[in-house]
C-alpha atoms as a PDB file:
ATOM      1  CA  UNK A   1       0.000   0.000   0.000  1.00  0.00           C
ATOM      2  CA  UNK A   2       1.382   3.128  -1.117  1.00  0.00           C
ATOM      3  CA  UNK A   3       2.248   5.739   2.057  1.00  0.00           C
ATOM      4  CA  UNK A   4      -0.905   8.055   1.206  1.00  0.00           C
ATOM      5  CA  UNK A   5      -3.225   5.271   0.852  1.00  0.00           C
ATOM      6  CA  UNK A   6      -1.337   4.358   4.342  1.00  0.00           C
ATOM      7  CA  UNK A   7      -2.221   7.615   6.238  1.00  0.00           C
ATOM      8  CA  UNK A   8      -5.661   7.870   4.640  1.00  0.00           C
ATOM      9  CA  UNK A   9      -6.425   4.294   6.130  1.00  0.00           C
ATOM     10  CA  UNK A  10      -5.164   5.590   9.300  1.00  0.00           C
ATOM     11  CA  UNK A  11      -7.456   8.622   9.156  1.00  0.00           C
ATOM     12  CA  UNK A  12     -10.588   6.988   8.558  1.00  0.00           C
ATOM     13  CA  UNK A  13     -12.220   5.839  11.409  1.00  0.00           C
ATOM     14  CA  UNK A  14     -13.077   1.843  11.277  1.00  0.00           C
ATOM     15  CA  UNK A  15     -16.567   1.167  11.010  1.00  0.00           C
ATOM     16  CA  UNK A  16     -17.240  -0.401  14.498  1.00  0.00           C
ATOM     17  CA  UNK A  17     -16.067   2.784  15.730  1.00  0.00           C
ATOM     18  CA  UNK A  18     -18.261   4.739  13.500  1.00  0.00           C
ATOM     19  CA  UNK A  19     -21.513   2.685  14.766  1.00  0.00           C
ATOM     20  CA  UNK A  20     -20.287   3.089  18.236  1.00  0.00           C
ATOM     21  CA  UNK A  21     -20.118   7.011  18.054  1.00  0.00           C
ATOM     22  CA  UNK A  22     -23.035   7.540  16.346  1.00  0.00           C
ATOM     23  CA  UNK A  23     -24.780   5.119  19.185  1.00  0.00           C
ATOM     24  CA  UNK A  24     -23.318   7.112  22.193  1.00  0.00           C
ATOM     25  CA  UNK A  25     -24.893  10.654  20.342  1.00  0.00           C
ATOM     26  CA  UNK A  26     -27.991   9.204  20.023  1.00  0.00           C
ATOM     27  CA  UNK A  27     -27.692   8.148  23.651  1.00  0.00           C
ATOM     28  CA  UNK A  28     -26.556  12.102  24.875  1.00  0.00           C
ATOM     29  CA  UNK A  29     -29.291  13.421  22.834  1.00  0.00           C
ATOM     30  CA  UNK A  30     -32.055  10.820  24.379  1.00  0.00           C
ATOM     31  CA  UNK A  31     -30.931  11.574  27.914  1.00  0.00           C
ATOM     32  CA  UNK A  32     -30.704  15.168  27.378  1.00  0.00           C
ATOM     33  CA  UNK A  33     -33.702  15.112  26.064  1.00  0.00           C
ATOM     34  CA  UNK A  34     -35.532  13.224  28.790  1.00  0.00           C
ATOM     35  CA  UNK A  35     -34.278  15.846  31.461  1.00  0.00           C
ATOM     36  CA  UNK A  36     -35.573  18.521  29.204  1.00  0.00           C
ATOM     37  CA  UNK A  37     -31.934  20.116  28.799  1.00  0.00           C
ATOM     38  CA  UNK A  38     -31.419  22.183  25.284  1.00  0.00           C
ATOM     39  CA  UNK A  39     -28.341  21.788  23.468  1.00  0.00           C
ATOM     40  CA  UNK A  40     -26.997  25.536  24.873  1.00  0.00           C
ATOM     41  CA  UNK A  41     -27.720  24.571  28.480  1.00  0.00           C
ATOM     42  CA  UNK A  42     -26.105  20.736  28.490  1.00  0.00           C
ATOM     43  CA  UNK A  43     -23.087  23.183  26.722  1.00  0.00           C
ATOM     44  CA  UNK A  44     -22.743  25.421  29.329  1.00  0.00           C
ATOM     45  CA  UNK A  45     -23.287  23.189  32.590  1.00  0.00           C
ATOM     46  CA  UNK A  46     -20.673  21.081  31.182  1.00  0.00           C
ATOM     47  CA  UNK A  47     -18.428  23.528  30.027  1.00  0.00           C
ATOM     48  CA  UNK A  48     -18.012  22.350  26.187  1.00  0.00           C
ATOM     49  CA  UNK A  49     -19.330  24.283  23.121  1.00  0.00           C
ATOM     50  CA  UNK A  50     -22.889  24.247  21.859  1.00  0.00           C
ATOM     51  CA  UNK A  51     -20.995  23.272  18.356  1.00  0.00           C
ATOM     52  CA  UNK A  52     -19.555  20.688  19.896  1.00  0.00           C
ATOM     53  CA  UNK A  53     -22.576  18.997  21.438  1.00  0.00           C
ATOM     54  CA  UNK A  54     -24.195  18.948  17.972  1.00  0.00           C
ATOM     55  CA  UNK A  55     -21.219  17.084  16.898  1.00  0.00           C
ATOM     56  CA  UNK A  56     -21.476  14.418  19.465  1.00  0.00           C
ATOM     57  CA  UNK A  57     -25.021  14.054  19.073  1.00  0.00           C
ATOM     58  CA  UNK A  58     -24.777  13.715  15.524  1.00  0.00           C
ATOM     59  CA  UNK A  59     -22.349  10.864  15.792  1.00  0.00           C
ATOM     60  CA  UNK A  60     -18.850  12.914  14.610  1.00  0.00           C
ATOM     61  CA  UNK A  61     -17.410  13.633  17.783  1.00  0.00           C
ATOM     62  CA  UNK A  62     -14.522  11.763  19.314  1.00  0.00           C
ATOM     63  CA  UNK A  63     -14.049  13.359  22.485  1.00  0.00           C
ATOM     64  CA  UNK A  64     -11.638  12.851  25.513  1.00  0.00           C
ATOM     65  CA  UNK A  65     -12.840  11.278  28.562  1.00  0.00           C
ATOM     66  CA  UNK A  66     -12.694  14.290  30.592  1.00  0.00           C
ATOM     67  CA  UNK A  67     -15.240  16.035  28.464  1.00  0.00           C
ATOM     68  CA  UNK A  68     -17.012  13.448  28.400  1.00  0.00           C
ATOM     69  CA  UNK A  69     -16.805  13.440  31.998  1.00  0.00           C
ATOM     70  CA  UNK A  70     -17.837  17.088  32.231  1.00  0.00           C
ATOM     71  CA  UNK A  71     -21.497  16.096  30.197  1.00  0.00           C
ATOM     72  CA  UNK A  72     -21.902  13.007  31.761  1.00  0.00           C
ATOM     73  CA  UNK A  73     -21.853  15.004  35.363  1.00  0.00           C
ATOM     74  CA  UNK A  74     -23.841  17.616  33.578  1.00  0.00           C
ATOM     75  CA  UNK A  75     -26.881  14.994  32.349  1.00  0.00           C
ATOM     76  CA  UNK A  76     -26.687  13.593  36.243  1.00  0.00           C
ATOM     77  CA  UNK A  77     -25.351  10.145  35.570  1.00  0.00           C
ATOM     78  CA  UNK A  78     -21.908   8.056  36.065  1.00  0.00           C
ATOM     79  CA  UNK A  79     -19.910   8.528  32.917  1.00  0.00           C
ATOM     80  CA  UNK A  80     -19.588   4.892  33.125  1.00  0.00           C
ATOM     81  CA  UNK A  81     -23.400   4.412  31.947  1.00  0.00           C
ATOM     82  CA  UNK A  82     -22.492   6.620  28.786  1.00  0.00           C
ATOM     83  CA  UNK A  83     -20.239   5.446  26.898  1.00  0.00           C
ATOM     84  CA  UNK A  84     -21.110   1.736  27.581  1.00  0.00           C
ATOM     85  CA  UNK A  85     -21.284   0.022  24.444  1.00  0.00           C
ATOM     86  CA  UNK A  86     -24.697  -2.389  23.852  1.00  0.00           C
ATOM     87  CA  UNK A  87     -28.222  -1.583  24.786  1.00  0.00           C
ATOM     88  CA  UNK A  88     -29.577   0.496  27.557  1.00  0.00           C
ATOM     89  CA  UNK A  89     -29.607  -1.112  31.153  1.00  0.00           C
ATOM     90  CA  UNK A  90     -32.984  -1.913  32.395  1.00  0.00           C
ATOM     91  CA  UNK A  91     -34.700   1.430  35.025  1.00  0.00           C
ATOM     92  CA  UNK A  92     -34.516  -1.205  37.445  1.00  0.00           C
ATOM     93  CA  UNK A  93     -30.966  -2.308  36.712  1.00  0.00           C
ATOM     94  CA  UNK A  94     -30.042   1.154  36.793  1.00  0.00           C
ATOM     95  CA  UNK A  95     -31.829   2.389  39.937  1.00  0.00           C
ATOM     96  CA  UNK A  96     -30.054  -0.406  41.796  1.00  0.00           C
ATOM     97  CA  UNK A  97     -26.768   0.376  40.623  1.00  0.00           C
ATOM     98  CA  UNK A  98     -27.196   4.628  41.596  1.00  0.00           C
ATOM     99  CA  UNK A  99     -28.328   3.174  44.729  1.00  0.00           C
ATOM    100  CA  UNK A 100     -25.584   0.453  45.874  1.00  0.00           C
ATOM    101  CA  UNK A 101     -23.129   3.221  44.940  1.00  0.00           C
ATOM    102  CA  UNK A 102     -24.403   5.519  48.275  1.00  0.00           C
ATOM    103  CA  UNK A 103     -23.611   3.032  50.010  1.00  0.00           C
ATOM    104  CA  UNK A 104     -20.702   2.701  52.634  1.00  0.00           C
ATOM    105  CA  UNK A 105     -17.779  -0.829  51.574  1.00  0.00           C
ATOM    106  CA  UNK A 106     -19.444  -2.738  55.111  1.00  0.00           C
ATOM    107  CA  UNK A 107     -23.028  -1.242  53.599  1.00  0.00           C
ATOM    108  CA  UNK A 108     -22.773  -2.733  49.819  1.00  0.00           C
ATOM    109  CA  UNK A 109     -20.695  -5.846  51.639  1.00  0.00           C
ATOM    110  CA  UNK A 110     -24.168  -6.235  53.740  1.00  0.00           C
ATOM    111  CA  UNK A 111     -26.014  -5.830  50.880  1.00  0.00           C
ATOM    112  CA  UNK A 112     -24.612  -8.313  48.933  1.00  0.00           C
ATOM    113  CA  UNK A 113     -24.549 -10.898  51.699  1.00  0.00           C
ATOM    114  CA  UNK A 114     -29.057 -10.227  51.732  1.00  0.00           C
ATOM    115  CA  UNK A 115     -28.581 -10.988  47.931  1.00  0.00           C
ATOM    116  CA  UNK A 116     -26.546 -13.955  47.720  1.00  0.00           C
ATOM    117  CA  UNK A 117     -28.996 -15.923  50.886  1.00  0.00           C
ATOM    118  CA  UNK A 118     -32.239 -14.556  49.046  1.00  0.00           C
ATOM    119  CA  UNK A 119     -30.871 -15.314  45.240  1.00  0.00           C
ATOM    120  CA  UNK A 120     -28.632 -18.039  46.347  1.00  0.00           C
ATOM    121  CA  UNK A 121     -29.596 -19.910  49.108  1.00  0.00           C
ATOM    122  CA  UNK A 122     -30.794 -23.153  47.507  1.00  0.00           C
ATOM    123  CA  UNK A 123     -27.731 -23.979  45.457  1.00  0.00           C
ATOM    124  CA  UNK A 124     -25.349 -22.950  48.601  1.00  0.00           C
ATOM    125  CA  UNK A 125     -25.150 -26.419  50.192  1.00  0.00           C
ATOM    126  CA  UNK A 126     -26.315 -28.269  47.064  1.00  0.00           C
ATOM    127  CA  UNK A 127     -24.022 -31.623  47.213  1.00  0.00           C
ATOM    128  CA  UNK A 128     -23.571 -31.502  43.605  1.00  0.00           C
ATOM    129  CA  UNK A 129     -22.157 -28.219  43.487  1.00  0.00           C
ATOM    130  CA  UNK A 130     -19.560 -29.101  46.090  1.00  0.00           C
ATOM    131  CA  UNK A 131     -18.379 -31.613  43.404  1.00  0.00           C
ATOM    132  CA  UNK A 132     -17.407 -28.862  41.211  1.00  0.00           C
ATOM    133  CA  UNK A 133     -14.154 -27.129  43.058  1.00  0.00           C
ATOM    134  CA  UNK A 134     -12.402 -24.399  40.986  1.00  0.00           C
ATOM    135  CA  UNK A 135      -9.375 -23.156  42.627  1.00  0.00           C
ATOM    136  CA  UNK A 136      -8.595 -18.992  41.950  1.00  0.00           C
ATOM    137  CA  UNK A 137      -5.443 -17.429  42.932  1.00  0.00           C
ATOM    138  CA  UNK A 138      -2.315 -15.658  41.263  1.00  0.00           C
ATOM    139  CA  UNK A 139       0.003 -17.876  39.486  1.00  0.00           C
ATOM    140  CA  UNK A 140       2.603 -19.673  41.544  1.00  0.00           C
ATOM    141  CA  UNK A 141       0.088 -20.681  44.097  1.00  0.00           C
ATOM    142  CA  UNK A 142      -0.282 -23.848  43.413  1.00  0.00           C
ATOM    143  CA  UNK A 143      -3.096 -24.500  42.216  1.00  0.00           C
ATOM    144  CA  UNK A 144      -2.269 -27.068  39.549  1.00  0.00           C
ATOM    145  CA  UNK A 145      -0.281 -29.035  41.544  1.00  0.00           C
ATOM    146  CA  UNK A 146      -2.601 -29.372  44.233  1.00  0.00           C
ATOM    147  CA  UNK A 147      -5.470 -29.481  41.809  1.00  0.00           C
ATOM    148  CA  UNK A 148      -3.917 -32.787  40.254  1.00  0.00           C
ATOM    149  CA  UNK A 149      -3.663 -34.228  43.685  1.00  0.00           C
ATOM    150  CA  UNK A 150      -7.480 -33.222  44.931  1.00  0.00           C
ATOM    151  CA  UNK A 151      -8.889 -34.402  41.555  1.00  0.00           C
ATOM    152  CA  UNK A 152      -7.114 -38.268  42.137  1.00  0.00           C
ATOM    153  CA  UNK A 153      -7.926 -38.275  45.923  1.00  0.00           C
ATOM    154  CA  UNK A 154     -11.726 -37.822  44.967  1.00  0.00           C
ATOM    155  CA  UNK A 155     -11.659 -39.470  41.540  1.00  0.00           C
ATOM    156  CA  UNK A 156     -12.858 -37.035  39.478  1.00  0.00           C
ATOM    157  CA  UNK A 157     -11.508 -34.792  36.648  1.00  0.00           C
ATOM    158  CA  UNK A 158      -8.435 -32.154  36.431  1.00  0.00           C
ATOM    159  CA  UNK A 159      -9.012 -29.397  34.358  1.00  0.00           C
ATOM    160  CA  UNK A 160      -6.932 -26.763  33.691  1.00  0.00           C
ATOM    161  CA  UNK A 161      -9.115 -23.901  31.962  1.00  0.00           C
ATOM    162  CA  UNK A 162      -6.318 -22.342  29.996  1.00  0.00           C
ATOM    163  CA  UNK A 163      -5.567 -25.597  28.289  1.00  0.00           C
ATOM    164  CA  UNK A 164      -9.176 -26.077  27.471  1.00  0.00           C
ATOM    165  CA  UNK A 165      -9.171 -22.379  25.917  1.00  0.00           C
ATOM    166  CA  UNK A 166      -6.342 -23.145  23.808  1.00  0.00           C
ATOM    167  CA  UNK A 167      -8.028 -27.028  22.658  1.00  0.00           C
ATOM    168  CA  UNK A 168     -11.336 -25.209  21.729  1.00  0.00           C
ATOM    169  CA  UNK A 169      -9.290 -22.488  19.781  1.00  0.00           C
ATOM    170  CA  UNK A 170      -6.591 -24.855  18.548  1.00  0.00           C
ATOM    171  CA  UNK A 171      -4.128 -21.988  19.462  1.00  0.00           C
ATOM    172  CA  UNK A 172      -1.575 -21.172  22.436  1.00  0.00           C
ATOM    173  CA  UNK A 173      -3.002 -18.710  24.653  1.00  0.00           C
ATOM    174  CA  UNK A 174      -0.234 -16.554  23.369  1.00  0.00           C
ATOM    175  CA  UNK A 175      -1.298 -16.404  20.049  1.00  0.00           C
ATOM    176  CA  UNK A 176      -4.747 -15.457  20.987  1.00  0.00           C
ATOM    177  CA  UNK A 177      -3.787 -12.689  23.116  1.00  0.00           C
ATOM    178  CA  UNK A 178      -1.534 -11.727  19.741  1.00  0.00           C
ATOM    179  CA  UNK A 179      -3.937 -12.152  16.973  1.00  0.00           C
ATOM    180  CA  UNK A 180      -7.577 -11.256  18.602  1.00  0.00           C
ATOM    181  CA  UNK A 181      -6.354  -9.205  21.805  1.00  0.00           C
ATOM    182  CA  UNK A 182      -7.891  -9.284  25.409  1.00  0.00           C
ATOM    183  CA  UNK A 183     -11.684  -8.829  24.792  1.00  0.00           C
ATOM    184  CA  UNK A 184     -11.148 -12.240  22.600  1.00  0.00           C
ATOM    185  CA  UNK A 185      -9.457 -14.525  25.130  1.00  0.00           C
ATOM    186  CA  UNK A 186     -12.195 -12.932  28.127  1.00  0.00           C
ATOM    187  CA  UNK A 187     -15.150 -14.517  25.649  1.00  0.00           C
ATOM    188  CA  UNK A 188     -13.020 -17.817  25.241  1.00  0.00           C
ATOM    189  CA  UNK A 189     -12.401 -18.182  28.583  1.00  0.00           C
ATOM    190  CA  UNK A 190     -16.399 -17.814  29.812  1.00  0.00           C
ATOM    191  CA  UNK A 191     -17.336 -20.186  26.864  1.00  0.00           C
ATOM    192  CA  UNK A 192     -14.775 -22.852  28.234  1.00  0.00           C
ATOM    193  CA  UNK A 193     -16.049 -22.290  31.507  1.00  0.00           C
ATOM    194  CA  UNK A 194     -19.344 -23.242  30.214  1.00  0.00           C
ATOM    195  CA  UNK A 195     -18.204 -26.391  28.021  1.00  0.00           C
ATOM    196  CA  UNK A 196     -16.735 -27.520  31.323  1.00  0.00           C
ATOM    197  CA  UNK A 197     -19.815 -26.984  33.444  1.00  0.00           C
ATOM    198  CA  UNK A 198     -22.016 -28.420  30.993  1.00  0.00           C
ATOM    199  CA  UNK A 199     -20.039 -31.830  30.010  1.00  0.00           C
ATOM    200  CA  UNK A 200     -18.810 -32.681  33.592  1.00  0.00           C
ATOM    201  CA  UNK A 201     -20.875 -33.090  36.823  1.00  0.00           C
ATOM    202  CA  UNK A 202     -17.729 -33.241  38.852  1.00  0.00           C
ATOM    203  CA  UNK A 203     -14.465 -31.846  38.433  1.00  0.00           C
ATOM    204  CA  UNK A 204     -11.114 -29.631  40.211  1.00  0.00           C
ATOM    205  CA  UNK A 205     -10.821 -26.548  37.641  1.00  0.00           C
ATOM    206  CA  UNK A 206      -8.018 -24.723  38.099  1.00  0.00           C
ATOM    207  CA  UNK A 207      -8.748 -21.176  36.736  1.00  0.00           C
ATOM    208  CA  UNK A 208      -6.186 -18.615  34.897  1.00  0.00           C
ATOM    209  CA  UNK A 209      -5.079 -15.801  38.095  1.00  0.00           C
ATOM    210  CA  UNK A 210      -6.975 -12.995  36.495  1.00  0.00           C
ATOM    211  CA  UNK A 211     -10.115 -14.612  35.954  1.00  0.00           C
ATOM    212  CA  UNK A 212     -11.825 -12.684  38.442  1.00  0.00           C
ATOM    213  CA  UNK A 213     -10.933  -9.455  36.836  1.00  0.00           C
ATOM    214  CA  UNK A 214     -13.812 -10.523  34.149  1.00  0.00           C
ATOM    215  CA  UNK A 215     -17.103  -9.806  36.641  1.00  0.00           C
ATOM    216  CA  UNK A 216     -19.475 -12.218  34.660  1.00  0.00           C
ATOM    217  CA  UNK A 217     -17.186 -15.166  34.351  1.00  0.00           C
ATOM    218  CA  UNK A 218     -16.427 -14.622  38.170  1.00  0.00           C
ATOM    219  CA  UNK A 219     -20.210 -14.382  38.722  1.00  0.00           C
ATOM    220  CA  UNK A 220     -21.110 -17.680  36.739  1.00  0.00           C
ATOM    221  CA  UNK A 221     -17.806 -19.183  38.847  1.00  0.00           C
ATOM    222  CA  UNK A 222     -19.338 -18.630  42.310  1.00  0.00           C
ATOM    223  CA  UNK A 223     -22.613 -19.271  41.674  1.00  0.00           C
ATOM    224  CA  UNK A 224     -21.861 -23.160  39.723  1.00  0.00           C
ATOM    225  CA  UNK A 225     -18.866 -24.712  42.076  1.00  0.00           C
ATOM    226  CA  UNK A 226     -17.390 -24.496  45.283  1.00  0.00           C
ATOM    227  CA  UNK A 227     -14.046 -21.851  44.948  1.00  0.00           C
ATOM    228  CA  UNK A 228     -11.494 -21.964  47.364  1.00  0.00           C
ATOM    229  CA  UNK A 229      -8.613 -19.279  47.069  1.00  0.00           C
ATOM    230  CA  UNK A 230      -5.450 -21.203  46.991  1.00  0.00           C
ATOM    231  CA  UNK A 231      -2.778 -18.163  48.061  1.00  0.00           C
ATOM    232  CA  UNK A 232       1.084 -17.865  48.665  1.00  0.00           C
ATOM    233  CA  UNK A 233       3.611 -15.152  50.302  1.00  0.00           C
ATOM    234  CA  UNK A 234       4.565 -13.000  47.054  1.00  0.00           C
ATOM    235  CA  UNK A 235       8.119 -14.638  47.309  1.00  0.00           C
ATOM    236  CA  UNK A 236       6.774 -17.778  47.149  1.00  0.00           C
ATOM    237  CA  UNK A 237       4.308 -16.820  43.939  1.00  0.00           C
ATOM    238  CA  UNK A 238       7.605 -15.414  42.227  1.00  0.00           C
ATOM    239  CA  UNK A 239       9.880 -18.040  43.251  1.00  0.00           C
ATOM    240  CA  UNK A 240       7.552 -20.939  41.397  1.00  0.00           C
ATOM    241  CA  UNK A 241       6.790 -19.283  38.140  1.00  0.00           C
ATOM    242  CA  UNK A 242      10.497 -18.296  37.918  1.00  0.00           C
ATOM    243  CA  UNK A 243      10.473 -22.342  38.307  1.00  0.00           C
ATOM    244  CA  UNK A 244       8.094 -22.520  35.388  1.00  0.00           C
ATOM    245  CA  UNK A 245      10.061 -20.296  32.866  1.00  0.00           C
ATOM    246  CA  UNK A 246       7.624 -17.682  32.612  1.00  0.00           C
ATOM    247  CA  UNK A 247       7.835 -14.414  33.946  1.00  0.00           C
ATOM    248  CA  UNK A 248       4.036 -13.455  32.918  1.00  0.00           C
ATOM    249  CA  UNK A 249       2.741 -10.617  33.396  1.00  0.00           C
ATOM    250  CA  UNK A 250       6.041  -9.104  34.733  1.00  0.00           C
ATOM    251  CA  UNK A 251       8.055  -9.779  31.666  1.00  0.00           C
ATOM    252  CA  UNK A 252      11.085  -7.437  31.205  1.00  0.00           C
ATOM    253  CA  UNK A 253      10.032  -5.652  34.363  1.00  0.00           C
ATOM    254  CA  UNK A 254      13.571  -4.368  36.602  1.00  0.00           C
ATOM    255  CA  UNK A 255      10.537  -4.247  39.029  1.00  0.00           C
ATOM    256  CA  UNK A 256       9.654  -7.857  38.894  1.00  0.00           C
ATOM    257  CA  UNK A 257       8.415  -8.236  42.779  1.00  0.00           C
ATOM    258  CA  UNK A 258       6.720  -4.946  43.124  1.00  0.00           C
ATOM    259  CA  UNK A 259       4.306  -5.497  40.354  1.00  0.00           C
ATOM    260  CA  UNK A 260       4.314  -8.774  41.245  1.00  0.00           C
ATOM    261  CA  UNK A 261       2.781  -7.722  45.028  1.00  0.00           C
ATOM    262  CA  UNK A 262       0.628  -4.695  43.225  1.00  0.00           C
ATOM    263  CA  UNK A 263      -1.160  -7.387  41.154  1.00  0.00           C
ATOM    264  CA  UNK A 264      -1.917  -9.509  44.098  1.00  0.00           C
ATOM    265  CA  UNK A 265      -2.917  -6.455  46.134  1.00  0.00           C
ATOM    266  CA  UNK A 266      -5.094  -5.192  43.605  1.00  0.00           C
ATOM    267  CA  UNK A 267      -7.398  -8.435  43.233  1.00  0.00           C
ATOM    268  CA  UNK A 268      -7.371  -9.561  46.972  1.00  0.00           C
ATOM    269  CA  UNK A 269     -10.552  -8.447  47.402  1.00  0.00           C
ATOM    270  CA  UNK A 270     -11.938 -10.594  43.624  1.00  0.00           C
ATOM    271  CA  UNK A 271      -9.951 -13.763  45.339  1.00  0.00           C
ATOM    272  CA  UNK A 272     -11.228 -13.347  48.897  1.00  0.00           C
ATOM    273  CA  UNK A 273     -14.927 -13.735  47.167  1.00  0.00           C
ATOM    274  CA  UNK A 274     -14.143 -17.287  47.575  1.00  0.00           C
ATOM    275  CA  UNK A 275     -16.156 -19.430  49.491  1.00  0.00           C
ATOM    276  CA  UNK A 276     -12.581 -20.721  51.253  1.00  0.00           C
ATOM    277  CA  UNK A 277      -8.712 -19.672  51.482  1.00  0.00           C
ATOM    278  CA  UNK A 278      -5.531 -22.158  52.112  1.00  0.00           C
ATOM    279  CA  UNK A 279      -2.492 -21.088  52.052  1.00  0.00           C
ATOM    280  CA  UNK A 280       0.346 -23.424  50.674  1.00  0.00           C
ATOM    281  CA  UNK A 281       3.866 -20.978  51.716  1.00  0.00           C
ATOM    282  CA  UNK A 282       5.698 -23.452  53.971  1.00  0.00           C
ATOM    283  CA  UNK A 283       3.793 -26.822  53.467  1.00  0.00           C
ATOM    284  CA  UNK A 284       4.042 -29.975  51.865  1.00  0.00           C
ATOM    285  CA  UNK A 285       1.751 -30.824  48.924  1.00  0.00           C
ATOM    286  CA  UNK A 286       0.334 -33.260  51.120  1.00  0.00           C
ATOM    287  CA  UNK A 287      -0.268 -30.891  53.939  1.00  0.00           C
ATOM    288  CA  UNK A 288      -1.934 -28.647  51.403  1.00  0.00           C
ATOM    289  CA  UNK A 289      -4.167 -31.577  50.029  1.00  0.00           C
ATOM    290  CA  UNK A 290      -5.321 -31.940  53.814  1.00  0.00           C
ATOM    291  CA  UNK A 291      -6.437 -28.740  54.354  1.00  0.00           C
ATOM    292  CA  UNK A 292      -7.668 -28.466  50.949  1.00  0.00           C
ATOM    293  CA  UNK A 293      -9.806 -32.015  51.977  1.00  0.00           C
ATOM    294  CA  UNK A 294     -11.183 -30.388  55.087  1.00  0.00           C
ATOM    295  CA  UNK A 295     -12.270 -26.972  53.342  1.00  0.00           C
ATOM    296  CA  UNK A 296     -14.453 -28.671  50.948  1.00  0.00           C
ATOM    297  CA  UNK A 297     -15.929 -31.003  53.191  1.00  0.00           C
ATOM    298  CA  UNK A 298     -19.569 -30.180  53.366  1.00  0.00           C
ATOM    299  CA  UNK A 299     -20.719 -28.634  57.129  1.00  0.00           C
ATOM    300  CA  UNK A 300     -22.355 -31.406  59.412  1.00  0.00           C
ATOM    301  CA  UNK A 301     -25.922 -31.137  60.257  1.00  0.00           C
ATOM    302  CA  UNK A 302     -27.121 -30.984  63.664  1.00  0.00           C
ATOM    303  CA  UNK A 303     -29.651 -33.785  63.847  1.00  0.00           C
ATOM    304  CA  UNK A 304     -32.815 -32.724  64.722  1.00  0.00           C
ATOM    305  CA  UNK A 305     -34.349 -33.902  68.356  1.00  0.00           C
ATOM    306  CA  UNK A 306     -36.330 -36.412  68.828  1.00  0.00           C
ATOM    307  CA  UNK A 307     -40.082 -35.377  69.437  1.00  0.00           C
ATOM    308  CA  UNK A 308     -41.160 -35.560  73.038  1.00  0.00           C
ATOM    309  CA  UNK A 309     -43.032 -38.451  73.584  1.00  0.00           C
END
């Protein structure tokens, strides 16, 4: 390709982004006109230019995220809710959202808690469920290894859901990340989840570490088998996937540890949403599998007494 056929390609806008613009100024013009705002006033409480509103609306604006910031705060809603890309949220949807987010962390930790025993309840202590054991954690944890062992002490499957990504795609998970990006390998990842759900009725999954950065496939994870956070001291983590050969995600990083510890810190509190913990630094893989055995072991039932009489 010639050089200005190059920079003209670059110029033009890809389709999908097209569609996408022109959705988000339908959606500015809808809510501003459902609060009644004209063009000049959503211009001037968000400090922007009228011209520039009549851009965005007309699907030809491709604005920063601060202004769109500035008319998001100016229409009265989370800029979040904006720009999302796909249909509108249901009121209700949305009405529960604006009000979780007034609440306080022990507040919205509460109200979860009311939703999981009124939504959940049934399938909490469902036997069949407990057959189903994913282990989450950060690489180097263990999981694999003590996944192997759990999965012949109960006679059941090992899975390991990267290596049923890359058998459904017939590619390495490196060449998916390089050929179809992040968004891609999320999608795979929740549709393996599914195959694996769906074909087996018992199993020990052990999941990718940043599986719980995707909310849905973290939702459907919690709410079909019984998780238990396997965790290590960050030394430990490092020290095994050195062991591996794969420095992933801290590749070419002088600062190897500290992102190494900023990673873990930043999804404690996605892992901790697991129904269980063990921590392997300083035990045997045996000790491990014994703690592991007494974690998933379902709670004994007090027997009822016997009727007077």
């Amino acid at each position: 390709m010639h050089t200005a056929q190059t920079k003209a390609a670059l110029r033009k806008p890809p389709r999908e982004s097209d569609a996408y613009l022109h959705r988000l100024g339908e959606r500015v013009r809808m809510l501003r006109n459902q609060r009644g705002m004209s063009r000049k006033v959503l211009a001037r409480q968000a400090k922007v230019s009228e011209r520039y509103i009549a851009q965005l609306e007309s699907g030809l604006g491709n604005c920063s995220i601060v202004l769109l910031r500035r008319i998001a705060r100016a229409i009265g809603l989370p800029v979040t809710q904006l720009v999302h890309d796909g249909s509108d949220p249901p009121l209700d949807l949305v009405l529960i959202s604006q009000f979780l987010e007034r609440l306080s962390p022990a507040e919205l930790a509460e109200a979860r808690r009311l939703l999981d025993d009124r939504f959940r309840a049934a399938g909490a202590d469902d036997p069949a469920r407990r057959r189903r054991i994913a282990l989450i954690g950060l690489r180097g944890g263990g999981k694999s290894t003590l996944g192997t062992l759990l999965a012949n002490h109960l006679g059941i499957p090992f899975v390991e859901l990267n290596r049923e990504i890359e058998r459904r795609a017939g590619a390495s998970l490196g060449e998916i990340f390089d050929m179809f990006g992040q968004e891609s390998f999320r999608r795979a990842e929740r549709e393996a989840l599914d195959d694996v759900l769906n074909r087996h009725e018992a199993f020990v999954l052990a999941t990718s570490g940043s599986i719980v950065t995707e909310p849905g496939t973290l939702d459907m994870l919690l709410a079909s088998c019984f998780t238990v956070w396997v965790k290590a001291e960050p030394q430990e983590h490092m020290k095994r996937v050195m062991a591996q050969g794969d420095m992933r995600p801290m590749a070419n990083s002088a600062r190897a540890m500290d992102d190494l510890i900023s990673i873990l810190k930043s999804r404690e509190p996605l892992y901790a949403r697991a129904e269980a913990t063990i921590t392997t630094t300083g035990k045997t893989p045996d000790q491990n599998l014994g703690e592991l055995l007494r974690v998933i072991a379902p709670p004994a039932r007090s027997k009822e007494p016997a009727p007077a009489g």
